[in-house]
Protein backbone atom coordinates (compact mmCIF):
# COMPACT_ATOMS: atom_id res chain seq x y z
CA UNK A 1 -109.42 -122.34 4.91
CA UNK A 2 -108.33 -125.72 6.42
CA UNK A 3 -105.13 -127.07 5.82
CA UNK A 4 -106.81 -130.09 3.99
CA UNK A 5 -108.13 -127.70 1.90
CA UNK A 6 -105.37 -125.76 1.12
CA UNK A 7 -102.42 -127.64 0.70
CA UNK A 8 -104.60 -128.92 -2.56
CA UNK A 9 -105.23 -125.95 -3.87
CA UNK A 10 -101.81 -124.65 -3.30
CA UNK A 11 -100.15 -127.59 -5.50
CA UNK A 12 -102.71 -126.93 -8.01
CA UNK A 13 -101.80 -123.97 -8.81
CA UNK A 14 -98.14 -124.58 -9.19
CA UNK A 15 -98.65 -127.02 -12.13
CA UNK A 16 -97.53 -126.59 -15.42
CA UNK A 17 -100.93 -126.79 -16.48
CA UNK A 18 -102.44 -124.28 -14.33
CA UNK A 19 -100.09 -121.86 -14.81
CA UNK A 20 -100.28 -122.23 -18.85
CA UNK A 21 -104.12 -121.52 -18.35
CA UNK A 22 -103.04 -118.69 -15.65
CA UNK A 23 -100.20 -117.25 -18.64
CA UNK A 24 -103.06 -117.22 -21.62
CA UNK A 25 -105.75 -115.62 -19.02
CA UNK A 26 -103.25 -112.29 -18.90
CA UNK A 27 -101.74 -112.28 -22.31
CA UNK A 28 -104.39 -109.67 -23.48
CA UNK A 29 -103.50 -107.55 -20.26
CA UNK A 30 -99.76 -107.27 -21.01
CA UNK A 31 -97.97 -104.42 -22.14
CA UNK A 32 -95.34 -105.11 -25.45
CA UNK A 33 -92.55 -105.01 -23.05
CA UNK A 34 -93.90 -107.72 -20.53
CA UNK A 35 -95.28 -109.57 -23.52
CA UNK A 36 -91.90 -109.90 -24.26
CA UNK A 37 -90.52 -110.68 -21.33
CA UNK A 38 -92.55 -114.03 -21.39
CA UNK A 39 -91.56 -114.76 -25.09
CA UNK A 40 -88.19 -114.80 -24.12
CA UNK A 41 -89.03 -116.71 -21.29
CA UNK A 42 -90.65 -119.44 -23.60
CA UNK A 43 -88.24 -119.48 -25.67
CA UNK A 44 -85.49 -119.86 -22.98
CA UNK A 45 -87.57 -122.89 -21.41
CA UNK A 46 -87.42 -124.38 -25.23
CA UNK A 47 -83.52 -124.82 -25.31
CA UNK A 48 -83.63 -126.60 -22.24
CA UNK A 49 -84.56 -129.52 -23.44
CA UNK A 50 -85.47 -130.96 -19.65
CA UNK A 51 -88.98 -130.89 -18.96
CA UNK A 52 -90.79 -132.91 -16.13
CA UNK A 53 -92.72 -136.00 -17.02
CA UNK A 54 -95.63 -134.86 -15.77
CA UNK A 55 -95.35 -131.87 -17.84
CA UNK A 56 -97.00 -131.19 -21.63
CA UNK A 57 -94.05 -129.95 -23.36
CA UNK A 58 -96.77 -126.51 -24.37
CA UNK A 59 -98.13 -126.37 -21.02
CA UNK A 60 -94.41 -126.71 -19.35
CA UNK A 61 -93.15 -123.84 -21.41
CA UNK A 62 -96.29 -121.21 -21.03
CA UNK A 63 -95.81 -122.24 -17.40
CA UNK A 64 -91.74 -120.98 -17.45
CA UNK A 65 -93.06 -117.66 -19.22
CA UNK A 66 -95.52 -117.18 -16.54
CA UNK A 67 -92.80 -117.44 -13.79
CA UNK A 68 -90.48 -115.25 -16.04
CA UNK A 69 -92.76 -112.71 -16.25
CA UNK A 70 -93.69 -112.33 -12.30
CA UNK A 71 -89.64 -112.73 -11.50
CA UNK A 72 -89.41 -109.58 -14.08
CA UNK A 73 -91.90 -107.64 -12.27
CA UNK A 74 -90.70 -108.81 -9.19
CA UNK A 75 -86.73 -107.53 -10.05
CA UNK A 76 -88.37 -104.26 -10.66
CA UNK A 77 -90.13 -103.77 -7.87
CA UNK A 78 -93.03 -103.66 -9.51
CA UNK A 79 -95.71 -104.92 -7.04
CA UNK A 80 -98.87 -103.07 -7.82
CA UNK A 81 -98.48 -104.31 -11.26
CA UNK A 82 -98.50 -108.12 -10.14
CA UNK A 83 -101.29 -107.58 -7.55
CA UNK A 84 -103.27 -106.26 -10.22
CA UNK A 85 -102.26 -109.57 -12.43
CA UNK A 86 -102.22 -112.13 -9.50
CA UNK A 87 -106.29 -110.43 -9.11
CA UNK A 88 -107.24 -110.99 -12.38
CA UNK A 89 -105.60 -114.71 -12.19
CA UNK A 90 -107.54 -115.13 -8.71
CA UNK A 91 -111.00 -113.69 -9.91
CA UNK A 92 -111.97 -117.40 -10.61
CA UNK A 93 -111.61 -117.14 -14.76
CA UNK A 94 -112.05 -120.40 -16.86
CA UNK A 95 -109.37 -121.10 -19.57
CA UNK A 96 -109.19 -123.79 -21.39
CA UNK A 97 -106.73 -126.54 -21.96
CA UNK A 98 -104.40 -126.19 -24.36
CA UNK A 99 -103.74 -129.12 -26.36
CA UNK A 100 -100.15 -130.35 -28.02
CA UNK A 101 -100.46 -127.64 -30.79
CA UNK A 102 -100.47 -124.48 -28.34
CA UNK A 103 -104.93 -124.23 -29.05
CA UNK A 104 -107.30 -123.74 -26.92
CA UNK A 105 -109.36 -126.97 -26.19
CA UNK A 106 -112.70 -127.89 -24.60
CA UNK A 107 -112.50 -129.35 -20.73
């Protein structure tokens, strides 16, 4: 792919708001443990209280879950697990927005 190409589509999907789409895409994949692994991570990214501008508060913190989660696999050495996850993320899925109130929305 040309550099053009994908420097774009590298910094899109390091948004907040791609990775929120990304985090609801695999929650029906996860296992209770790595399920909970990115509720803690929420709720970690909740007491913060700094969030980017750019960010939608929802969006911003289903985006730090997402990261927690992949760091957790990551500590564990568990790579086959997030190739299988990064896969399903790549395959090219639509999600939908998710609005102030944490629900899915039309694009």
């Amino acid at each position: 792919m040309p550099v053009k190409k994908l420097h774009p589509a590298s910094v899109e999907r390091v948004r907040a708001n791609y990775q929120a789409r990304a985090a609801m895409l695999i929650e029906p994949l996860l296992d209770e443990e790595e399920a909970a692994v990115m509720k803690r991570g929420r709720n970690a990214s909740c007491s913060t209280g700094s969030i980017p501008k750019s960010s939608d508060p929802v969006e911003y913190h289903k985006a730090t879950s997402l990261e927690c989660l992949f760091g957790y696999l990551h500590l564990l050495g568990r790579y086959d697990r997030i190739r299988e996850l990064f896969d399903c993320l790549w395959e090219g899925t639509e999600v939908k927005k998710i609005d102030n109130a944490g629900k899915h929305k039309s694009d």
